[in-house]
PDB file of N, CA and C in Angstrom:
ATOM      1  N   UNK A   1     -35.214  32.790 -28.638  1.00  0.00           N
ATOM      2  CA  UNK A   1     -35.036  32.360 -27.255  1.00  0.00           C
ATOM      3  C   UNK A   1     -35.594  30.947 -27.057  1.00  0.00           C
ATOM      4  N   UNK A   2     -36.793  30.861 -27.547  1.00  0.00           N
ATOM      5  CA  UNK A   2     -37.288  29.449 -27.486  1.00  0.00           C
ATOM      6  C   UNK A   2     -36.866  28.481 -28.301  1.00  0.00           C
ATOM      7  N   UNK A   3     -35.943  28.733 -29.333  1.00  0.00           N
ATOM      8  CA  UNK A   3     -35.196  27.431 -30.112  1.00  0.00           C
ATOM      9  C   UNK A   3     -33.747  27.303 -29.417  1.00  0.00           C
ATOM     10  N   UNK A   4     -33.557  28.149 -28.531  1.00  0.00           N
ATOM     11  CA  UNK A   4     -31.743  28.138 -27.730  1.00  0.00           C
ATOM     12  C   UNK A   4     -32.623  26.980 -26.787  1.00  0.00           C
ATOM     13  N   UNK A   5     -34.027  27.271 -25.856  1.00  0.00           N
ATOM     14  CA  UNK A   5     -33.524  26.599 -24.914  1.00  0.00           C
ATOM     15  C   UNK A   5     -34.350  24.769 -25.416  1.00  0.00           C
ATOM     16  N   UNK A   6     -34.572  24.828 -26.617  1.00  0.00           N
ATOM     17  CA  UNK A   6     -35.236  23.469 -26.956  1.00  0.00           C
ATOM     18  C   UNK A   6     -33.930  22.758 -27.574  1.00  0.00           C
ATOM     19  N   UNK A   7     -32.712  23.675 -28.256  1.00  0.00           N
ATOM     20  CA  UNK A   7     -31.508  23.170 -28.329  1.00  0.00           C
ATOM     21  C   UNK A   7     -30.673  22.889 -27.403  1.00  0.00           C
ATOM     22  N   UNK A   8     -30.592  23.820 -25.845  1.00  0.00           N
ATOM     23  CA  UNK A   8     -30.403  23.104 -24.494  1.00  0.00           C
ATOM     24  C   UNK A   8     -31.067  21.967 -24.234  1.00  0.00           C
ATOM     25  N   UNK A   9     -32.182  21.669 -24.213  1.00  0.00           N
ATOM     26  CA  UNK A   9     -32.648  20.737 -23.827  1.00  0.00           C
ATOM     27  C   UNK A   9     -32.243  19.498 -24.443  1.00  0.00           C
ATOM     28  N   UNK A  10     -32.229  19.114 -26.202  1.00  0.00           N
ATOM     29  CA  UNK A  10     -31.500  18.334 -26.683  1.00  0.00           C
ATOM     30  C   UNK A  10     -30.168  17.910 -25.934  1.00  0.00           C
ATOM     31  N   UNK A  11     -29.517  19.142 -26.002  1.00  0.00           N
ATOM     32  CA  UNK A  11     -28.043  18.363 -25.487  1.00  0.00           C
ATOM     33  C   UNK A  11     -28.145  17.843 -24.019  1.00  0.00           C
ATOM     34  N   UNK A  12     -28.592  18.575 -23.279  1.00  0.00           N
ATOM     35  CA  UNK A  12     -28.843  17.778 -22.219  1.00  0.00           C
ATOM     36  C   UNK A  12     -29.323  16.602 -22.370  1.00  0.00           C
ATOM     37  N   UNK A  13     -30.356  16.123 -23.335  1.00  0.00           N
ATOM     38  CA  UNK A  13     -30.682  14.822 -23.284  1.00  0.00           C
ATOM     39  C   UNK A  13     -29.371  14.061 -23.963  1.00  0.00           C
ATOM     40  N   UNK A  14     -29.180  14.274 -24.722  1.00  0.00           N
ATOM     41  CA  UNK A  14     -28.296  13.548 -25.711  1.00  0.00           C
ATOM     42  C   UNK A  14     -26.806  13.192 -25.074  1.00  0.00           C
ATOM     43  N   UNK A  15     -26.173  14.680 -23.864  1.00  0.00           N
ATOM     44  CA  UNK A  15     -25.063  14.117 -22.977  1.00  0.00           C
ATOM     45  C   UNK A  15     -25.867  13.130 -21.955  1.00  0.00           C
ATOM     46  N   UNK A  16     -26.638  12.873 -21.718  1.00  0.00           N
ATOM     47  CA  UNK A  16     -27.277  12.118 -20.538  1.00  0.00           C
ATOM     48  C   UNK A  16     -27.797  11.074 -21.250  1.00  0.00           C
ATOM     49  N   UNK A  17     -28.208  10.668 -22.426  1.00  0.00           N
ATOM     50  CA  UNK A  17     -28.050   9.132 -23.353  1.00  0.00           C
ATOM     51  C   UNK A  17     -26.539   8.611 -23.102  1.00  0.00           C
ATOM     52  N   UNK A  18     -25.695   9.345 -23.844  1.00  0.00           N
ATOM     53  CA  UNK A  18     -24.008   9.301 -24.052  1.00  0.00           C
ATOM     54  C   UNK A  18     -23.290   8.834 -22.796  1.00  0.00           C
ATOM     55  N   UNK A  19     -23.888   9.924 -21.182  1.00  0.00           N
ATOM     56  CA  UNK A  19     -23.569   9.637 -20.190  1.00  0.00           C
ATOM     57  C   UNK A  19     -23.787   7.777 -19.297  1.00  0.00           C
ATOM     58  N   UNK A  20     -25.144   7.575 -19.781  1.00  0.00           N
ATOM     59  CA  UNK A  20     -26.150   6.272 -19.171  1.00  0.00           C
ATOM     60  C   UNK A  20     -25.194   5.015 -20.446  1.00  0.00           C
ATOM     61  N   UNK A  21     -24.255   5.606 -21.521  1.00  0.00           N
ATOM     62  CA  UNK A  21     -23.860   4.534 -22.490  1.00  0.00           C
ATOM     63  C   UNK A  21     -22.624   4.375 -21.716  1.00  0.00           C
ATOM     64  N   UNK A  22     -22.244   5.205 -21.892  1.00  0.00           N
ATOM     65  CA  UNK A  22     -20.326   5.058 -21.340  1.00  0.00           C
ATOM     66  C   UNK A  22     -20.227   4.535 -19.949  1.00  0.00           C
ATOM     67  N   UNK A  23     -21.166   4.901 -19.047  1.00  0.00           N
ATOM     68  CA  UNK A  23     -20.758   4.782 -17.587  1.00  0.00           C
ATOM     69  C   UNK A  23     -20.646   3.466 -17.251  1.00  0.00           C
ATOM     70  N   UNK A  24     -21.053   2.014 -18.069  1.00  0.00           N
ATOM     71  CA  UNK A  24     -20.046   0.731 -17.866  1.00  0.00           C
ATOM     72  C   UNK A  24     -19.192   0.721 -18.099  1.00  0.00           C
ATOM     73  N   UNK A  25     -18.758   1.056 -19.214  1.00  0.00           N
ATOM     74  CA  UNK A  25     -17.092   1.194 -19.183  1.00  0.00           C
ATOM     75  C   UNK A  25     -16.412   2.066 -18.450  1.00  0.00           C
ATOM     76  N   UNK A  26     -16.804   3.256 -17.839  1.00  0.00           N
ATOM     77  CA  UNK A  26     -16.160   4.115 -17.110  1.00  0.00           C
ATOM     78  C   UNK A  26     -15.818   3.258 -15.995  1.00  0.00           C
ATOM     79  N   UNK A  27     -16.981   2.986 -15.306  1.00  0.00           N
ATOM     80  CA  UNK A  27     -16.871   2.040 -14.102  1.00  0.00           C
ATOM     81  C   UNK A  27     -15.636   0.472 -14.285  1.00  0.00           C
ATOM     82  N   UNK A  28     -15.741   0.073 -15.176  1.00  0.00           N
ATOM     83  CA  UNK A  28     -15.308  -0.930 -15.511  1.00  0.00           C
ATOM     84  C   UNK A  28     -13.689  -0.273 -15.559  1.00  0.00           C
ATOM     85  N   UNK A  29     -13.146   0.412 -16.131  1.00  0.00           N
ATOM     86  CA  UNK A  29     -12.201   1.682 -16.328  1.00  0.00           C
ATOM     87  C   UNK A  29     -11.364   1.638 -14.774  1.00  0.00           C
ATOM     88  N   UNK A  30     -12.698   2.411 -13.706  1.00  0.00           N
ATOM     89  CA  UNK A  30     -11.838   2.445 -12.856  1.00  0.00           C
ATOM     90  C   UNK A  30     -12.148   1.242 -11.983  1.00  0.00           C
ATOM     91  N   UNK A  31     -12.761   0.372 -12.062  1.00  0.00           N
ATOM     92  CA  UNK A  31     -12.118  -0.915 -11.100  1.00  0.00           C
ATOM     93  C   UNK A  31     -10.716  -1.704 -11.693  1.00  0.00           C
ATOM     94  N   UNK A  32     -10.698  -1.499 -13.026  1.00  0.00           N
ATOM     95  CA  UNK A  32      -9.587  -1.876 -12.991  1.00  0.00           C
ATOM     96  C   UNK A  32      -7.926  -1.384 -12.811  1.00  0.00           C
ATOM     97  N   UNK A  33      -8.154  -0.199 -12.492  1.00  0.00           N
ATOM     98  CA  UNK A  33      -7.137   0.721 -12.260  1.00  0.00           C
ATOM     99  C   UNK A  33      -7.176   0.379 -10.986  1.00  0.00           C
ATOM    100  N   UNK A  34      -8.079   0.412 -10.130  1.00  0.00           N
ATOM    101  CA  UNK A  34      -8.168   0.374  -8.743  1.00  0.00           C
ATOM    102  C   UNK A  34      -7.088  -1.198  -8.123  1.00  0.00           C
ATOM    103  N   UNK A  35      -7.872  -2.226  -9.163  1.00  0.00           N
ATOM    104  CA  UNK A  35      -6.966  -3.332  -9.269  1.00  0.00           C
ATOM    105  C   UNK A  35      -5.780  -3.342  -9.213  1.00  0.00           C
ATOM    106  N   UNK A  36      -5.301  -2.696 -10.313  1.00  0.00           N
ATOM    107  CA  UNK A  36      -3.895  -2.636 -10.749  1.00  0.00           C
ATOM    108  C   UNK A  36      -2.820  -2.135 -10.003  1.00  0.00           C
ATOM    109  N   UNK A  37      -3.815  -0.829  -9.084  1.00  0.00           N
ATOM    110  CA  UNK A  37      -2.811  -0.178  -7.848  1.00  0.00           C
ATOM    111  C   UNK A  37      -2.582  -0.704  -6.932  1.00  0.00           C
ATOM    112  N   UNK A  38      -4.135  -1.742  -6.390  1.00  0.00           N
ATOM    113  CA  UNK A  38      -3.557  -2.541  -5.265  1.00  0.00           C
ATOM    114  C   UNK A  38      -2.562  -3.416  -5.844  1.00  0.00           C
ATOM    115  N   UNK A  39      -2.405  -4.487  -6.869  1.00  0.00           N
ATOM    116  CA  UNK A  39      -1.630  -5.195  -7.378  1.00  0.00           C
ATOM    117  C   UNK A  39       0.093  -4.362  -6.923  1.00  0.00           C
ATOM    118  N   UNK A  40       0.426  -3.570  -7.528  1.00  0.00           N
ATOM    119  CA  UNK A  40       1.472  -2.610  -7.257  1.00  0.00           C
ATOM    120  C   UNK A  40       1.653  -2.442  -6.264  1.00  0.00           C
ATOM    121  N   UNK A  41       0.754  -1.931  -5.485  1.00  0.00           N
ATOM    122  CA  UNK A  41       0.785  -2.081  -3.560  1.00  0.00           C
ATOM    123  C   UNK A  41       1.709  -2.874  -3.408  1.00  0.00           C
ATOM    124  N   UNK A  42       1.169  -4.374  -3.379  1.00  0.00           N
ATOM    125  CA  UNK A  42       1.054  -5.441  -2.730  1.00  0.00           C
ATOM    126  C   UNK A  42       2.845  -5.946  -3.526  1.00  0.00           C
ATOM    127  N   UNK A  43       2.932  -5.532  -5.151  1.00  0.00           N
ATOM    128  CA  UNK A  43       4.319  -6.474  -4.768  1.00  0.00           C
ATOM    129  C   UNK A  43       5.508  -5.448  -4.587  1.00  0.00           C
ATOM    130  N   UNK A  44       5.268  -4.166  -4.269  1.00  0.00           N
ATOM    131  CA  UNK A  44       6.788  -2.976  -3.281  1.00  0.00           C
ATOM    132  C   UNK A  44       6.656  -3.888  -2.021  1.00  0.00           C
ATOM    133  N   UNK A  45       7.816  -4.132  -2.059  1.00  0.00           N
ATOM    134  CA  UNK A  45       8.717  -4.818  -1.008  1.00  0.00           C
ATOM    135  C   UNK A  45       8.826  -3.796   0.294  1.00  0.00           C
ATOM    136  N   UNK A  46       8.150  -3.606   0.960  1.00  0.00           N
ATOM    137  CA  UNK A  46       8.773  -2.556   2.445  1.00  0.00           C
ATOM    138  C   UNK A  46      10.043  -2.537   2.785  1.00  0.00           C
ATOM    139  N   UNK A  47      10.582  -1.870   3.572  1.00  0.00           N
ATOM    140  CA  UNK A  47      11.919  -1.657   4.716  1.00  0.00           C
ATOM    141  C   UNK A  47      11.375  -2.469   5.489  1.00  0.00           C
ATOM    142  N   UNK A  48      12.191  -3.536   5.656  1.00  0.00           N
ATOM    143  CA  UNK A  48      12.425  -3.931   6.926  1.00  0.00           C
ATOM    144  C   UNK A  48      12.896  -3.135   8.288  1.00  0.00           C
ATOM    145  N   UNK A  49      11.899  -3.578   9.229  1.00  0.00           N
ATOM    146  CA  UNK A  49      12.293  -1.872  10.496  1.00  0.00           C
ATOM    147  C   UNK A  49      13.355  -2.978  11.311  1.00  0.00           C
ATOM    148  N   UNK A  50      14.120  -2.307  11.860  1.00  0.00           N
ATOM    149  CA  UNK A  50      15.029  -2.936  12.739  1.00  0.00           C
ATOM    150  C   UNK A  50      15.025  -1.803  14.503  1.00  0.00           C
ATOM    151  N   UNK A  51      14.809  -2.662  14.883  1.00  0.00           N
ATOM    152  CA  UNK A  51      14.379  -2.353  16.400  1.00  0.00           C
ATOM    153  C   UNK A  51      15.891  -2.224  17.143  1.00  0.00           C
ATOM    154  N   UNK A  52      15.994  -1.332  17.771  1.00  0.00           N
ATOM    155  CA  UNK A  52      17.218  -1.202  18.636  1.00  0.00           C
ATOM    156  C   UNK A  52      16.887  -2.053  19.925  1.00  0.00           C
ATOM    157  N   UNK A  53      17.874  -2.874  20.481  1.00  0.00           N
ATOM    158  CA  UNK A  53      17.975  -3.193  21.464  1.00  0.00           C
ATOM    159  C   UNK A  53      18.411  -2.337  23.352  1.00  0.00           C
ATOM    160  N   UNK A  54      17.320  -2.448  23.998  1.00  0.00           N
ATOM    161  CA  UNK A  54      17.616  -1.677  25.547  1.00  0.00           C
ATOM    162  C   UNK A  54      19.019  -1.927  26.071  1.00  0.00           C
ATOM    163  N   UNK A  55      19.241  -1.087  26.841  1.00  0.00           N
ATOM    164  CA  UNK A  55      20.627  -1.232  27.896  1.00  0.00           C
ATOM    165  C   UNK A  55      20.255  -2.425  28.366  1.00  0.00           C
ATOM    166  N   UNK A  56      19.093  -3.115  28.995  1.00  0.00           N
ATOM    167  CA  UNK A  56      18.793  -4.254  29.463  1.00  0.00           C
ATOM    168  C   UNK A  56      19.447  -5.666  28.941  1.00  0.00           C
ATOM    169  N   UNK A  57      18.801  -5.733  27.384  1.00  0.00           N
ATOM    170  CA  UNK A  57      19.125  -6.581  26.788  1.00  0.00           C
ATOM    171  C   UNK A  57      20.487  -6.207  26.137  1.00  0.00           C
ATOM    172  N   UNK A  58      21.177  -5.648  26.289  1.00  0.00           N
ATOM    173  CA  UNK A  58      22.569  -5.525  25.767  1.00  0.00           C
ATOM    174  C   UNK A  58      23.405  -5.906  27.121  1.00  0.00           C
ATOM    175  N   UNK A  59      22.648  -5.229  28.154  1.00  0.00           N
ATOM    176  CA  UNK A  59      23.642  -6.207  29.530  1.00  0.00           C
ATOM    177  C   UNK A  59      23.756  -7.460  29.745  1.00  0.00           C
ATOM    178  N   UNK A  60      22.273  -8.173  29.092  1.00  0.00           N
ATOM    179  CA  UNK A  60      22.133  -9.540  29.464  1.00  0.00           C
ATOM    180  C   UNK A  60      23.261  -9.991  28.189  1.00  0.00           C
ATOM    181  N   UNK A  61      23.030  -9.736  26.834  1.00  0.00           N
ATOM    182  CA  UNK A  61      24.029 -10.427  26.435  1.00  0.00           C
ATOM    183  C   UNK A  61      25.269 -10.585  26.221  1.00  0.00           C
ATOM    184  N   UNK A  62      25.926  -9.422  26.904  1.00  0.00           N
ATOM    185  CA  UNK A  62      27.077  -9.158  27.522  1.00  0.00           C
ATOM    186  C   UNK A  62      27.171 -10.443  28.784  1.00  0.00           C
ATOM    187  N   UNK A  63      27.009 -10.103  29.414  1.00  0.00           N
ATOM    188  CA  UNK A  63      26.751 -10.807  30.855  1.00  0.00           C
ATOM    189  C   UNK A  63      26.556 -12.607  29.962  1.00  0.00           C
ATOM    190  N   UNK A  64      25.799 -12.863  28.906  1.00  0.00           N
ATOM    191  CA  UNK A  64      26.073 -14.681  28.375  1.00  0.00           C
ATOM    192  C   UNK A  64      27.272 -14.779  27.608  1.00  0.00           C
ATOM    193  N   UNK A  65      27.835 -13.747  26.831  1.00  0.00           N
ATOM    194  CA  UNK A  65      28.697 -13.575  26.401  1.00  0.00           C
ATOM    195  C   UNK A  65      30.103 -14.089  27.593  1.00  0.00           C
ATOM    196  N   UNK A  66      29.752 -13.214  28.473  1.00  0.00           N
ATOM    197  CA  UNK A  66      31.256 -13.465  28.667  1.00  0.00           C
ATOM    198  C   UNK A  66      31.542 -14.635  30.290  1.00  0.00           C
ATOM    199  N   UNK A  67      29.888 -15.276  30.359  1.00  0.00           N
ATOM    200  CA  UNK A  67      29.705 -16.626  31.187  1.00  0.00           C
ATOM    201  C   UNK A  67      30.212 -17.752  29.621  1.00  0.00           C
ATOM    202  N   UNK A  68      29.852 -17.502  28.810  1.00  0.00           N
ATOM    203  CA  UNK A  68      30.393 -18.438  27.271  1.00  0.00           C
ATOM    204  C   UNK A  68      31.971 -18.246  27.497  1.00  0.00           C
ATOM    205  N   UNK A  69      32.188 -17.393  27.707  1.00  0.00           N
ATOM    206  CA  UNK A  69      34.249 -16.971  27.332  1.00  0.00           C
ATOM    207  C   UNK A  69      34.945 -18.234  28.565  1.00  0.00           C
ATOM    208  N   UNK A  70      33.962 -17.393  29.651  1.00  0.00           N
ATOM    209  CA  UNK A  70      34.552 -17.849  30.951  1.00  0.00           C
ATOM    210  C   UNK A  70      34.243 -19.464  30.565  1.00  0.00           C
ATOM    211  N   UNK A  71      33.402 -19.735  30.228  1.00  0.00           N
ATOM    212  CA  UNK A  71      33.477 -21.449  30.377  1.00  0.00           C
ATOM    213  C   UNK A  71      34.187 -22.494  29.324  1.00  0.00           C
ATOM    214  N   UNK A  72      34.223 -21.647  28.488  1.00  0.00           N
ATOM    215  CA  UNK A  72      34.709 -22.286  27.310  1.00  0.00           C
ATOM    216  C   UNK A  72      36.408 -22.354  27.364  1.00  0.00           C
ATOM    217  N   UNK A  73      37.114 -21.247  28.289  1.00  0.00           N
ATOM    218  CA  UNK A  73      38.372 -20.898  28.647  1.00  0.00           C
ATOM    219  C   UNK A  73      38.490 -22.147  29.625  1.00  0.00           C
ATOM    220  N   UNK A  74      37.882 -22.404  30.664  1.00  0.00           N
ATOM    221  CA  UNK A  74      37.566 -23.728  31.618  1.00  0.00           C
ATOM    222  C   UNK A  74      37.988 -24.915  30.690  1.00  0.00           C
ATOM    223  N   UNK A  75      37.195 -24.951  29.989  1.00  0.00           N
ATOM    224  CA  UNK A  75      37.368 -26.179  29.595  1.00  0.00           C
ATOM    225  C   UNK A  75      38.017 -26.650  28.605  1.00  0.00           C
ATOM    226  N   UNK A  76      38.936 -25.356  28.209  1.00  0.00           N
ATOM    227  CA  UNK A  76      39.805 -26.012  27.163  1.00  0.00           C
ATOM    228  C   UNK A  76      41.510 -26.236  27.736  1.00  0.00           C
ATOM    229  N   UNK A  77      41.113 -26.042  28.742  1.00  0.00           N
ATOM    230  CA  UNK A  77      42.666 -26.286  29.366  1.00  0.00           C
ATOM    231  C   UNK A  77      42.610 -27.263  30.364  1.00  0.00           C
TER     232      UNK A  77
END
């Protein structure tokens, strides 16, 4: 019983040396992944949203539309 838990104890030390070695590169690991995703983010192109226009603004440009017809008919005759 007392050589299981002095052989626990080893490994615990020995993953926790191993752990305190690797964890710059781990870290290092994921900032650069972290990088790389924003990078990827940043060059997907979005949808452009396209906004519908109100009855309002479809009357008004109706309504310049056809003050343009009317004047342009004026003045070509």
């Amino acid at each position: 019983m007392r050589q299981t838990i002095k052989q626990l104890k080893e490994l615990v030390l020995d993953l926790k040396h191993y752990f305190e070695k690797s964890l710059p590169l781990i870290l290092l690991g994921v900032a650069l992944g972290y990088t790389f995703a924003n990078h990827l983010e940043t060059q997907r192109i979005e949808p452009i949203e396209v906004g519908f226009a109100t009855v309002e603004d479809m009357s008004f440009l109706v309504q310049q539309l056809k003050e343009c017809q009317d004047n342009s008919l004026d003045g070509s005759y």
